[in-house]
PDB file of N, CA and C in Angstrom:
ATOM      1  N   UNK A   1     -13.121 -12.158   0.703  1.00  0.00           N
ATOM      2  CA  UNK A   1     -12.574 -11.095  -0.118  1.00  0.00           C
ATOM      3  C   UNK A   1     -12.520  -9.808   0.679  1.00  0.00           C
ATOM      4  N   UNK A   2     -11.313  -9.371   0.854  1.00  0.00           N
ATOM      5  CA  UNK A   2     -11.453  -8.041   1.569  1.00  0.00           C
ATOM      6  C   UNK A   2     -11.470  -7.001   0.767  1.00  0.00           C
ATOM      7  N   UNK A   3     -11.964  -6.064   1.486  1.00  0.00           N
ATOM      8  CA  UNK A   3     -12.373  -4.488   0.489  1.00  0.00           C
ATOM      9  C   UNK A   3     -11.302  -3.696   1.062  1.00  0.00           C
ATOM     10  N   UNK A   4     -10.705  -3.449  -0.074  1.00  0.00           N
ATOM     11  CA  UNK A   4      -9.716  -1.764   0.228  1.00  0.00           C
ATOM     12  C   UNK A   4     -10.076  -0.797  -0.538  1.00  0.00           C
ATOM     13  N   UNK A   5      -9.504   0.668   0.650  1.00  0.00           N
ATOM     14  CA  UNK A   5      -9.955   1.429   0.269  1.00  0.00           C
ATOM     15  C   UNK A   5      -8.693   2.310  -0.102  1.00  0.00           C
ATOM     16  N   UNK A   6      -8.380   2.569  -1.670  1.00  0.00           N
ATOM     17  CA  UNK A   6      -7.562   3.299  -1.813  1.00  0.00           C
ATOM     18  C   UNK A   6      -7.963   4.825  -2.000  1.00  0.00           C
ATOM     19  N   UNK A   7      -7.001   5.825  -1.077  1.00  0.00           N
ATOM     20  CA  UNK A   7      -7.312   7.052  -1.214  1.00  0.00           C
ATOM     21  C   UNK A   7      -6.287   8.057  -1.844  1.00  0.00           C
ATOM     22  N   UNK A   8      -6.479   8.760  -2.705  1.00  0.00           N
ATOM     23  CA  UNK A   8      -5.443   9.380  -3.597  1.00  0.00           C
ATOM     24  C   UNK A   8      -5.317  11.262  -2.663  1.00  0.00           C
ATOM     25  N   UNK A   9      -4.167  11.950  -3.003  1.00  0.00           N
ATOM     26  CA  UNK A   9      -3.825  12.412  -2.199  1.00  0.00           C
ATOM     27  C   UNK A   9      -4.943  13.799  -2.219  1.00  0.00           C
ATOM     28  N   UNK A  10      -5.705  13.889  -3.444  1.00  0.00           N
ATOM     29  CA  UNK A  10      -6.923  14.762  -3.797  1.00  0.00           C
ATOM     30  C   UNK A  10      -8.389  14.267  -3.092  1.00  0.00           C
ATOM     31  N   UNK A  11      -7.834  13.261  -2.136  1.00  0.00           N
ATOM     32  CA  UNK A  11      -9.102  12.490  -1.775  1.00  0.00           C
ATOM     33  C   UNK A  11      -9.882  11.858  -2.462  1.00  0.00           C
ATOM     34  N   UNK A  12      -9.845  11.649  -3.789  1.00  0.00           N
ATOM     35  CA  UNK A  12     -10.536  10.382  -5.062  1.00  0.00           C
ATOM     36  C   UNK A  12     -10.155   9.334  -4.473  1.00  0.00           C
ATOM     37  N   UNK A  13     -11.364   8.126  -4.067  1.00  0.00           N
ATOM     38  CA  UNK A  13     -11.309   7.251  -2.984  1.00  0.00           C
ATOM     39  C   UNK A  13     -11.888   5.713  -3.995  1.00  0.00           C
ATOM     40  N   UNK A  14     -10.850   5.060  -4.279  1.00  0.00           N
ATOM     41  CA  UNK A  14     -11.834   3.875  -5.001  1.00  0.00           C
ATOM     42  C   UNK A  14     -11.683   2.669  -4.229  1.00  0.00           C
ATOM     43  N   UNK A  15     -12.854   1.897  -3.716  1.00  0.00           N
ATOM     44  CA  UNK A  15     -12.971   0.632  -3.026  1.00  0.00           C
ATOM     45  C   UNK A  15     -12.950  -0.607  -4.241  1.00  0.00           C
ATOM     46  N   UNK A  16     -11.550  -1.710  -3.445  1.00  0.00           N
ATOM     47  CA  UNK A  16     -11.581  -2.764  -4.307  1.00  0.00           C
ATOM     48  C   UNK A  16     -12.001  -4.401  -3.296  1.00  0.00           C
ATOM     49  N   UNK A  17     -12.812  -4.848  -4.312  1.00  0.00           N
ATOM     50  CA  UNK A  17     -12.889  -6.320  -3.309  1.00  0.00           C
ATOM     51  C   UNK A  17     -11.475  -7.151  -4.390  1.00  0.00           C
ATOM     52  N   UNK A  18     -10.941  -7.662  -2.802  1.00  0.00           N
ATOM     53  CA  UNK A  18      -9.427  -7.842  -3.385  1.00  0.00           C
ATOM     54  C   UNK A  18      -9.230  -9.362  -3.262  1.00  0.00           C
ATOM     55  N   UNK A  19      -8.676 -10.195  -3.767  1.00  0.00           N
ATOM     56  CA  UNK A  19      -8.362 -11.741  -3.041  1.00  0.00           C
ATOM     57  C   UNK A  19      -7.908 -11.966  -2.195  1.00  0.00           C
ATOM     58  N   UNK A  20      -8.596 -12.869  -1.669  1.00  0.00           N
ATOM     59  CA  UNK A  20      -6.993 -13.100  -0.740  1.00  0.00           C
ATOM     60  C   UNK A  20      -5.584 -14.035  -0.789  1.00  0.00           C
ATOM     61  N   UNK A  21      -5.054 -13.224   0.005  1.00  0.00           N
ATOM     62  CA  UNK A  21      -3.727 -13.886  -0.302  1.00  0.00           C
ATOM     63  C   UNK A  21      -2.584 -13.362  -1.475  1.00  0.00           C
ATOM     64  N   UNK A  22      -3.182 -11.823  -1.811  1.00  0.00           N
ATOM     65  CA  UNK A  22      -2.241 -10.807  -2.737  1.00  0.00           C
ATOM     66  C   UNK A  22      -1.893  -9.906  -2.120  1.00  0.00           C
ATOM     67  N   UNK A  23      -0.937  -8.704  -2.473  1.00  0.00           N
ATOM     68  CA  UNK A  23      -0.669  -7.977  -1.686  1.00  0.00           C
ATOM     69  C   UNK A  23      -1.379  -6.436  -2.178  1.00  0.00           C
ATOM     70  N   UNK A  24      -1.699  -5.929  -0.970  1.00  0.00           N
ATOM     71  CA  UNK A  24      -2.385  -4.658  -1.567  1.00  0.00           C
ATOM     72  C   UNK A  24      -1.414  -3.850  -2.808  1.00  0.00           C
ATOM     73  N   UNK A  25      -0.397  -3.675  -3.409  1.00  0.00           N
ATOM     74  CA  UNK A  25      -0.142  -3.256  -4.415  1.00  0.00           C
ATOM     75  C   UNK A  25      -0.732  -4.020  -5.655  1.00  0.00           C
ATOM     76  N   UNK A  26      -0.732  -5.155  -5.771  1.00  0.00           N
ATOM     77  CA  UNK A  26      -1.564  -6.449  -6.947  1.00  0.00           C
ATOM     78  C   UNK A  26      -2.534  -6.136  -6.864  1.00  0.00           C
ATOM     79  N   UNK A  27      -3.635  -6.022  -5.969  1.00  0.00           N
ATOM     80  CA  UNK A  27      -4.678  -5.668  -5.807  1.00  0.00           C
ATOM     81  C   UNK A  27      -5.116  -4.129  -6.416  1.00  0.00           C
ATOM     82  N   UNK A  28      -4.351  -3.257  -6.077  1.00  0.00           N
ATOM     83  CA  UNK A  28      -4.093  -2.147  -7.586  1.00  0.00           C
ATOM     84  C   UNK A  28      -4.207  -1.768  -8.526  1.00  0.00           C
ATOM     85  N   UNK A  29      -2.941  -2.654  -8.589  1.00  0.00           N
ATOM     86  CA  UNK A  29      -2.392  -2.773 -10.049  1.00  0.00           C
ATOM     87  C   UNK A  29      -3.266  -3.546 -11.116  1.00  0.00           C
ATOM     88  N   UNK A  30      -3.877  -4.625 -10.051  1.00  0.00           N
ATOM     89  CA  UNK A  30      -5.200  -5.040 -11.341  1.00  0.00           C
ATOM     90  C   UNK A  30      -6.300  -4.600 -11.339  1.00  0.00           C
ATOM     91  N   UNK A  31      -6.397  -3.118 -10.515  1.00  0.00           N
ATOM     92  CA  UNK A  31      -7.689  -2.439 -10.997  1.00  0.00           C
ATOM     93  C   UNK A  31      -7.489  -1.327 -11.167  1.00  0.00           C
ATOM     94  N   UNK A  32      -6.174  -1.415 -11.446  1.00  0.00           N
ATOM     95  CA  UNK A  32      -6.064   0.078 -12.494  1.00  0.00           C
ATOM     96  C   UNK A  32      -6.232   1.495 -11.321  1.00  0.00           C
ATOM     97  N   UNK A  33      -5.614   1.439 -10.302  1.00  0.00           N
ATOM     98  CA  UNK A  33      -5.417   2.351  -8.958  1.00  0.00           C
ATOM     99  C   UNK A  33      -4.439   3.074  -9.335  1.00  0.00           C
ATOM    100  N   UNK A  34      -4.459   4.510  -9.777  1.00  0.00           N
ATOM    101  CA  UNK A  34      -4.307   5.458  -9.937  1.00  0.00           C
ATOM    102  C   UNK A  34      -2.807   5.734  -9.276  1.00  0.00           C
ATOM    103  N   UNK A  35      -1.429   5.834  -9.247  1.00  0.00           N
ATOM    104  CA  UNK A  35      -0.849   6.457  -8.069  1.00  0.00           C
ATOM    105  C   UNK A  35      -0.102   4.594  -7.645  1.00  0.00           C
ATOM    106  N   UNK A  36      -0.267   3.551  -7.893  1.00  0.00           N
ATOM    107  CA  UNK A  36       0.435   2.560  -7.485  1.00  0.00           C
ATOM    108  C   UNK A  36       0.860   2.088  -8.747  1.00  0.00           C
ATOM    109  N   UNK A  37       2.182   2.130  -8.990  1.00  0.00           N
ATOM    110  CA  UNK A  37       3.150   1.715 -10.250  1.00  0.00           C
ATOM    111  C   UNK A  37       3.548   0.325 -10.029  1.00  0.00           C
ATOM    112  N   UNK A  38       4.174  -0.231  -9.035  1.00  0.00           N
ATOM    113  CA  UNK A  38       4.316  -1.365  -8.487  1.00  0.00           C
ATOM    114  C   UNK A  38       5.603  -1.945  -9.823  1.00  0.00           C
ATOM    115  N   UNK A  39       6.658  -1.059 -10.007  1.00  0.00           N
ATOM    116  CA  UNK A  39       7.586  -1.251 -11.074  1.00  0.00           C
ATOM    117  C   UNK A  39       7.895  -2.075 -11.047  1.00  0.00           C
ATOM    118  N   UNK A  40       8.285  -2.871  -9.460  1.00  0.00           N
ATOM    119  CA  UNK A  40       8.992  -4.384  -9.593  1.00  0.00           C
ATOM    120  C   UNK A  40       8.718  -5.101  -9.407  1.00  0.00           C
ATOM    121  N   UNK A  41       7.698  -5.101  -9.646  1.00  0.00           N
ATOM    122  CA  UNK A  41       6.258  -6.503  -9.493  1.00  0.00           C
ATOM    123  C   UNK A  41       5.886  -6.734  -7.985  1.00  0.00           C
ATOM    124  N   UNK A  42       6.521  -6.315  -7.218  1.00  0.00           N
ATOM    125  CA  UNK A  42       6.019  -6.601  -5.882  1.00  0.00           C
ATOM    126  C   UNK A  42       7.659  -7.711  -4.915  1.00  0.00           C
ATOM    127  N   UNK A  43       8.479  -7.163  -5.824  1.00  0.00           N
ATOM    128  CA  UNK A  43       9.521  -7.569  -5.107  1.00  0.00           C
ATOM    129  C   UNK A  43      10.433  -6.840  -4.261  1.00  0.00           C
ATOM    130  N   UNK A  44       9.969  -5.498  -3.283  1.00  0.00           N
ATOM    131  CA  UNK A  44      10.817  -4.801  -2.728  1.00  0.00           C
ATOM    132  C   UNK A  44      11.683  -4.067  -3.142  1.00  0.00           C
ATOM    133  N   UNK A  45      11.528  -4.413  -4.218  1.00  0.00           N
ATOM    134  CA  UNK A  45      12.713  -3.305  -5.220  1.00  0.00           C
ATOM    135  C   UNK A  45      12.890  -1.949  -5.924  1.00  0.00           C
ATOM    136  N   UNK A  46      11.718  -1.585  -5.237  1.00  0.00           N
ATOM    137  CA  UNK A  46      11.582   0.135  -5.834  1.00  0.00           C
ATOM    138  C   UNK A  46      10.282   0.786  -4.896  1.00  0.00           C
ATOM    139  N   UNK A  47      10.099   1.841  -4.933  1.00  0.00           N
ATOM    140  CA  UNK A  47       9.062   2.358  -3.906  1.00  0.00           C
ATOM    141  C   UNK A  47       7.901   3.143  -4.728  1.00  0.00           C
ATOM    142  N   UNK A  48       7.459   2.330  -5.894  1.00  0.00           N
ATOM    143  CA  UNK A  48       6.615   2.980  -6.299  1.00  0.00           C
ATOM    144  C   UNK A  48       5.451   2.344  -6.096  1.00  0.00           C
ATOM    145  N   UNK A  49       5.208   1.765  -4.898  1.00  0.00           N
ATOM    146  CA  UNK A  49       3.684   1.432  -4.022  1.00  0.00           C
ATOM    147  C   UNK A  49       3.594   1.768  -2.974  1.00  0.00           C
ATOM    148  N   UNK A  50       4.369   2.854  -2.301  1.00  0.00           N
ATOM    149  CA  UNK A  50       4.499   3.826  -1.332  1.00  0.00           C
ATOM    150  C   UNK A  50       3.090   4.108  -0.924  1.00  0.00           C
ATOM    151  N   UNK A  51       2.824   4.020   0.553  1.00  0.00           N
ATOM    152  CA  UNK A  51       1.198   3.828   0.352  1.00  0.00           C
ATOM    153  C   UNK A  51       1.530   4.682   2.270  1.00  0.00           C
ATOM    154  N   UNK A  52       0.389   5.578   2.615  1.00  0.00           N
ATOM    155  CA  UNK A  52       0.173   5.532   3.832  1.00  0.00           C
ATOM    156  C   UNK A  52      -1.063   4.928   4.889  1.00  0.00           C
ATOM    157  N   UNK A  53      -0.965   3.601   5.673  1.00  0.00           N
ATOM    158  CA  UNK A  53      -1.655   3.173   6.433  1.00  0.00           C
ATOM    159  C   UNK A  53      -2.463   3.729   6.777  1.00  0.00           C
ATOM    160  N   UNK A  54      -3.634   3.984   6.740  1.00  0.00           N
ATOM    161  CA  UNK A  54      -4.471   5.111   7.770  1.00  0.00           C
ATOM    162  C   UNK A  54      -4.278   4.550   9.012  1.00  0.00           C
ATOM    163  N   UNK A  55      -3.927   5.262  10.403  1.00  0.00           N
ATOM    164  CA  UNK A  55      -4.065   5.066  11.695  1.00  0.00           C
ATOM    165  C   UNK A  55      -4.780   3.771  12.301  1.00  0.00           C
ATOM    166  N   UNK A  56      -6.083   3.824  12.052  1.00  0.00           N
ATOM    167  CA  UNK A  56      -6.603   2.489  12.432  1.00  0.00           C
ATOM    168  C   UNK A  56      -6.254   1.373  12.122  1.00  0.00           C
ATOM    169  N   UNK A  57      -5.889   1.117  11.233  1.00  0.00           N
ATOM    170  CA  UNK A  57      -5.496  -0.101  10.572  1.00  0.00           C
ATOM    171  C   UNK A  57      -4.041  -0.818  10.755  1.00  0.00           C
ATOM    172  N   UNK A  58      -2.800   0.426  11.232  1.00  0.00           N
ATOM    173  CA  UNK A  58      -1.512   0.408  11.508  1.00  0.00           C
ATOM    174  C   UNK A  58      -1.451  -1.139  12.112  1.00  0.00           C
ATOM    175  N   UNK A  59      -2.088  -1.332  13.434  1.00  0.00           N
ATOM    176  CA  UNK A  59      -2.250  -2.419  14.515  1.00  0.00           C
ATOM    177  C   UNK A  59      -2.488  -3.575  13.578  1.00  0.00           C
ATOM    178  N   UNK A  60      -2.958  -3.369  12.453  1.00  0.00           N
ATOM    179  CA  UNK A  60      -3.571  -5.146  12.094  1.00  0.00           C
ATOM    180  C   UNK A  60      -2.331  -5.242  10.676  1.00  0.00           C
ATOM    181  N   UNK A  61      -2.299  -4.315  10.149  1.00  0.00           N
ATOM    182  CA  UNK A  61      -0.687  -4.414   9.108  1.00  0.00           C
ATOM    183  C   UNK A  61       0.459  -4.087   9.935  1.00  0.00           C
ATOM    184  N   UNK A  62       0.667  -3.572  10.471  1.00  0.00           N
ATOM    185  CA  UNK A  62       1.943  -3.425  11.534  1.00  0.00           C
ATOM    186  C   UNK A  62       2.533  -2.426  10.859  1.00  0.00           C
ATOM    187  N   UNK A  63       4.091  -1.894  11.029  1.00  0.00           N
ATOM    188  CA  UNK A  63       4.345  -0.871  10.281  1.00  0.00           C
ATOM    189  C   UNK A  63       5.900  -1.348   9.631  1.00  0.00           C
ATOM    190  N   UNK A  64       6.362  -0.444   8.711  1.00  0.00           N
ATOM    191  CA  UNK A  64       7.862  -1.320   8.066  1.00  0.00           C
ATOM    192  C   UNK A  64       8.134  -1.627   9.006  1.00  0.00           C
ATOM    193  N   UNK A  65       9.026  -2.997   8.560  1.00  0.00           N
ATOM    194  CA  UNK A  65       9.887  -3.955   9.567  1.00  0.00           C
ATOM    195  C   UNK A  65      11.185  -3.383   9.003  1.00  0.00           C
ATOM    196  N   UNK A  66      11.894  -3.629   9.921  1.00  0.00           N
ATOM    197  CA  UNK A  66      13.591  -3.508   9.304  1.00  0.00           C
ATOM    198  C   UNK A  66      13.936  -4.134   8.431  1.00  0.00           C
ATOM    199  N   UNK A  67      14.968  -3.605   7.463  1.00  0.00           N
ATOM    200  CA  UNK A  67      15.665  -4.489   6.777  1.00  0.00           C
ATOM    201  C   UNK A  67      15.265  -4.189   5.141  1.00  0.00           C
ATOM    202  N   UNK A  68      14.673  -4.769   3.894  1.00  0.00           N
ATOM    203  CA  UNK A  68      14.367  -4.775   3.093  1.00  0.00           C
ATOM    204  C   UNK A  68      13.547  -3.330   2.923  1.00  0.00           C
ATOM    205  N   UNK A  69      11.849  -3.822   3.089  1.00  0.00           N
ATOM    206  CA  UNK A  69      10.925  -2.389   2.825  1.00  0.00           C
ATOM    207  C   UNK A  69      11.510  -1.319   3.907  1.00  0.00           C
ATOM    208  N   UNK A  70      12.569  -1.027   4.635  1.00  0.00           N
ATOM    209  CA  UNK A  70      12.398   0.159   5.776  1.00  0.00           C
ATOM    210  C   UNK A  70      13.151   0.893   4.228  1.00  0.00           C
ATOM    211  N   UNK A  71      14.517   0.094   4.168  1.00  0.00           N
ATOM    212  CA  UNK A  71      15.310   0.745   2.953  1.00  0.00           C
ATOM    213  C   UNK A  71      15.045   1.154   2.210  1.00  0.00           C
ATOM    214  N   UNK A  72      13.837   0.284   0.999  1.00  0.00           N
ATOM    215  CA  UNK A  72      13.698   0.896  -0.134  1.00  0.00           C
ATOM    216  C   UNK A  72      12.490   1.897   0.378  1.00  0.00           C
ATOM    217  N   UNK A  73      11.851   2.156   1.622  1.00  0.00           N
ATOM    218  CA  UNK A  73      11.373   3.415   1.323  1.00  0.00           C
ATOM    219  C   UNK A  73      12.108   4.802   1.908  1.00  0.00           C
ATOM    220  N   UNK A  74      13.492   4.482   1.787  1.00  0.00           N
ATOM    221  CA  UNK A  74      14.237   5.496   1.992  1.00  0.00           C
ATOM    222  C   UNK A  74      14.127   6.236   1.124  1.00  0.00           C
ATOM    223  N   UNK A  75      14.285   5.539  -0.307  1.00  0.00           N
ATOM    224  CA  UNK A  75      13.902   5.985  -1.872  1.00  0.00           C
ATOM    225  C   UNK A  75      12.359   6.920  -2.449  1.00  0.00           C
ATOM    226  N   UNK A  76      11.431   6.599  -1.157  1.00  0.00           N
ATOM    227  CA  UNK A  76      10.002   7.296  -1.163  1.00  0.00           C
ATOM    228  C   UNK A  76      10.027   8.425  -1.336  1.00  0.00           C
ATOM    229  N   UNK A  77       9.595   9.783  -1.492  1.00  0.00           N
ATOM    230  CA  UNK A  77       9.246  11.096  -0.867  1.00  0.00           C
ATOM    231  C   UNK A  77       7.947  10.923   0.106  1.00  0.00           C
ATOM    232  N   UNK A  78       8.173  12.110   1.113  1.00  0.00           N
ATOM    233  CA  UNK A  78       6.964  12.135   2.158  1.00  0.00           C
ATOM    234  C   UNK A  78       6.815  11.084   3.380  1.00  0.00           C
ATOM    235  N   UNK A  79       8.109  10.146   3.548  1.00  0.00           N
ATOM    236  CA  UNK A  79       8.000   9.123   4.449  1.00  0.00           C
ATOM    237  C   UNK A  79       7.493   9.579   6.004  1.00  0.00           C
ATOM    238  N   UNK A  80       6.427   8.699   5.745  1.00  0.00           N
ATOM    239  CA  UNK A  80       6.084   9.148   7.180  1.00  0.00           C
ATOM    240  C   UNK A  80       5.647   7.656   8.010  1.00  0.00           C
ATOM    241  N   UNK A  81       5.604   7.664   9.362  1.00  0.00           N
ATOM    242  CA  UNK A  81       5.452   6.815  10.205  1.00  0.00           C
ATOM    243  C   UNK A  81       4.585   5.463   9.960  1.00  0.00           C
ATOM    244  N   UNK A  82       3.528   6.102   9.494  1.00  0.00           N
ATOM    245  CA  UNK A  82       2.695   4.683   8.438  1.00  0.00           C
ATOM    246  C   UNK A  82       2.969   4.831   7.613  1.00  0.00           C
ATOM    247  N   UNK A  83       4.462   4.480   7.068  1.00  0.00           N
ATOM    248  CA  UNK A  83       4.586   4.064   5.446  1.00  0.00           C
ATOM    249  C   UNK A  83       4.686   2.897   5.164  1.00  0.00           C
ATOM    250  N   UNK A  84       4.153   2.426   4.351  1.00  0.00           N
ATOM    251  CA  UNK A  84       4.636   1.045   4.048  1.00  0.00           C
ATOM    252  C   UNK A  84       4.744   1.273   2.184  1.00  0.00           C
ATOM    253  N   UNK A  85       4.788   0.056   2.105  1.00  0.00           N
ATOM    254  CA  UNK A  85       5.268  -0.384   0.766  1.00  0.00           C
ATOM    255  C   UNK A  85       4.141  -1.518   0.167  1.00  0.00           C
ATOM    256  N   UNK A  86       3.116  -0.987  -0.348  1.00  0.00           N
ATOM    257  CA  UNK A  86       2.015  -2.244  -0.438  1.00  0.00           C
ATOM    258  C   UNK A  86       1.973  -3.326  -1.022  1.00  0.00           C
ATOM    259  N   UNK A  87       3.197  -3.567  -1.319  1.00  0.00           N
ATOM    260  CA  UNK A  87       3.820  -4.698  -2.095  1.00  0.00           C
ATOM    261  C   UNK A  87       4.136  -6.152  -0.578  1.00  0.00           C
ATOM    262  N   UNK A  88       4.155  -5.143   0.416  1.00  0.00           N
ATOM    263  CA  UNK A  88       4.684  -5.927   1.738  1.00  0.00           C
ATOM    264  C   UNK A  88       3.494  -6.233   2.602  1.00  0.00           C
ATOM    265  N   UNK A  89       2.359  -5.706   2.100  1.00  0.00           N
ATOM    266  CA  UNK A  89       1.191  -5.858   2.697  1.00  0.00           C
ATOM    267  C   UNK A  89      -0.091  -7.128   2.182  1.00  0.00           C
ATOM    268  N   UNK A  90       0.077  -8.046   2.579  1.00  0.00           N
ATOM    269  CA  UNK A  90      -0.752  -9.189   2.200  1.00  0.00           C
ATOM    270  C   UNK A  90      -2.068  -9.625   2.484  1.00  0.00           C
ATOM    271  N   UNK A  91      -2.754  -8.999   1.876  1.00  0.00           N
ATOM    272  CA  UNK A  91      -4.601  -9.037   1.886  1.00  0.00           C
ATOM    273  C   UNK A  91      -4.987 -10.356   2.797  1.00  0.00           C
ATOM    274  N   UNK A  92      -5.462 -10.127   3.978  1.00  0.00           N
ATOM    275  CA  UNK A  92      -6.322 -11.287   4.309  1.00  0.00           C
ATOM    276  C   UNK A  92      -7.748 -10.888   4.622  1.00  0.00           C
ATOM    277  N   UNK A  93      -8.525 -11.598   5.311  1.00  0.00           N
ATOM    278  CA  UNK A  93     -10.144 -11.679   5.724  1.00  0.00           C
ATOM    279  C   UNK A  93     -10.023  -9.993   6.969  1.00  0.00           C
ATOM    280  N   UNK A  94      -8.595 -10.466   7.935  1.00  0.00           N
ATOM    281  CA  UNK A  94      -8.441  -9.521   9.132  1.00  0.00           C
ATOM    282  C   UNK A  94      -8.162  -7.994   8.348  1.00  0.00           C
ATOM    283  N   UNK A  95      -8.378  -7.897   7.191  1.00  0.00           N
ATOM    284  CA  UNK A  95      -7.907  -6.834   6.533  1.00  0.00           C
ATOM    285  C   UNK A  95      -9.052  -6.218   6.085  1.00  0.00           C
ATOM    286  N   UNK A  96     -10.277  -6.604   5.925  1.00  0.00           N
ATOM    287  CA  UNK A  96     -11.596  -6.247   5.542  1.00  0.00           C
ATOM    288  C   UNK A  96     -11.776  -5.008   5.509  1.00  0.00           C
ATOM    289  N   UNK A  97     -11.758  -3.536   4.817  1.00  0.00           N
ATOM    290  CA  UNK A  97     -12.126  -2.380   4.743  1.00  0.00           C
ATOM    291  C   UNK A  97     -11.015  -1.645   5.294  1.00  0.00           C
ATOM    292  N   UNK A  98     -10.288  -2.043   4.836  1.00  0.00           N
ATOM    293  CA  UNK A  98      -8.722  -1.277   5.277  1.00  0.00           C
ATOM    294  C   UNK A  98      -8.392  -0.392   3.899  1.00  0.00           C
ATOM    295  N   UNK A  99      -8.114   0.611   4.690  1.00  0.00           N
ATOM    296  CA  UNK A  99      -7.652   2.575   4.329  1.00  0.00           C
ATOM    297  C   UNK A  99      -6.318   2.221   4.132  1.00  0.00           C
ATOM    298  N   UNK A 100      -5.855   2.954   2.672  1.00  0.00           N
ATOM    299  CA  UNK A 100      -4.246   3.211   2.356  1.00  0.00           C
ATOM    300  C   UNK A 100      -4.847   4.464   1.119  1.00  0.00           C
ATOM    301  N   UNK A 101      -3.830   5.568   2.127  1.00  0.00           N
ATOM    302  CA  UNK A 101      -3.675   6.790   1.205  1.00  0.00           C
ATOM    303  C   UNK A 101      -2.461   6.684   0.520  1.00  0.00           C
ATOM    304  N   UNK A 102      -2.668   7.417  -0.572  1.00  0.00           N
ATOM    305  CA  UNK A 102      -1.824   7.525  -1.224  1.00  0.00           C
ATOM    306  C   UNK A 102      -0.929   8.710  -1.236  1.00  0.00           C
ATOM    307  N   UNK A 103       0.795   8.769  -1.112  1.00  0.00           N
ATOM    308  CA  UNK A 103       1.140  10.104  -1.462  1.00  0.00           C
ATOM    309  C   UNK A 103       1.020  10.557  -2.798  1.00  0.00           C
ATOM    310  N   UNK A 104       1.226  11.886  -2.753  1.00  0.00           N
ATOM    311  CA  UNK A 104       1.157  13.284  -3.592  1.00  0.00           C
ATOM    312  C   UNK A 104       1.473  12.615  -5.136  1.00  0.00           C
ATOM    313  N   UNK A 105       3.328  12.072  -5.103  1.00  0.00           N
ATOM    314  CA  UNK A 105       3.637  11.536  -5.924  1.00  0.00           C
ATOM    315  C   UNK A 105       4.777  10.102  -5.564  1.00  0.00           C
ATOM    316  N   UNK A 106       5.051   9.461  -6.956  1.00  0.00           N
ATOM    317  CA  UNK A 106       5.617   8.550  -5.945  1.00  0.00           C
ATOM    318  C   UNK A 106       7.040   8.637  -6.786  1.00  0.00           C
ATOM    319  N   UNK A 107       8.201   7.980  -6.264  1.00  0.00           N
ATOM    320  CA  UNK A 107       9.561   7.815  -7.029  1.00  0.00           C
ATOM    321  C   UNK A 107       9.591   7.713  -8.452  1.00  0.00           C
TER     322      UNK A 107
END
C-alpha cells in the first residue's frame, strides 16, 4: 500500500495509504481530498485532478506524455512543468510516500 501525500495549496497536507493499482486521483476521491474533483471518473476528460508532482518524485511518475493528458491540461490553470493529471498516475509499491500539491483552484 503506498502512502500519498496530498498537499493543498494553503499547505493542509493529508497522507493516504492508497491501493495498489488505482490512480492517485481514486485514491482521493475515496478519501474525500479536498481540491481533486476527478469529474470524469478518471478518464482524461477534464482537468479537475490537476495535481503538481513535487520534484523528487517527477523521475519515478515521469511527467505528461503527449497526446491525451498534455491536452486536457491545456484546460488547467497554473500549468506548470510537473503537471500531471492524477487520474494518469497509477499507485504502485515504487510510489511509496509520494508528494502531489495541489493547485490554488482547479477548472
Amino acid at each position: 500500500m503506498p502512502l500519498v501525500k496530498y498537499v493543498e495549496a494553503n499547505g493542509t497536507e493529508y497522507a493516504v495509504d492508497a491501493d495498489t493499482g488505482i490512480s492517485a486521483m481514486e485514491a482521493a476521491v475515496r478519501n474525500g481530498i479536498p481540491g481533486i474533483d476527478g469529474d470524469c471518473g478518471g478518464a482524461a476528460a477534464c482537468a479537475t485532478c490537476h495535481v503538481y508532482v513535487d520534484e523528487g518524485w517527477i523521475g519515478k511518475t515521469g511527467r505528461a506524455g503527449e497526446g491525451l493528458e498534455q491536452s486536457m491540461l491545456e484546460f488547467a490553470e497554473d500549468v506548470r512543468d510537473n503537471s500531471r493529471l492524477a487520474c494518469q498516475i497509477t499507485l504502485d509499491d515504487r510510489l511509496d510516500g509520494l508528494v502531489l500539491k495541489l493547485p490554488e483552484k482547479q477548472h
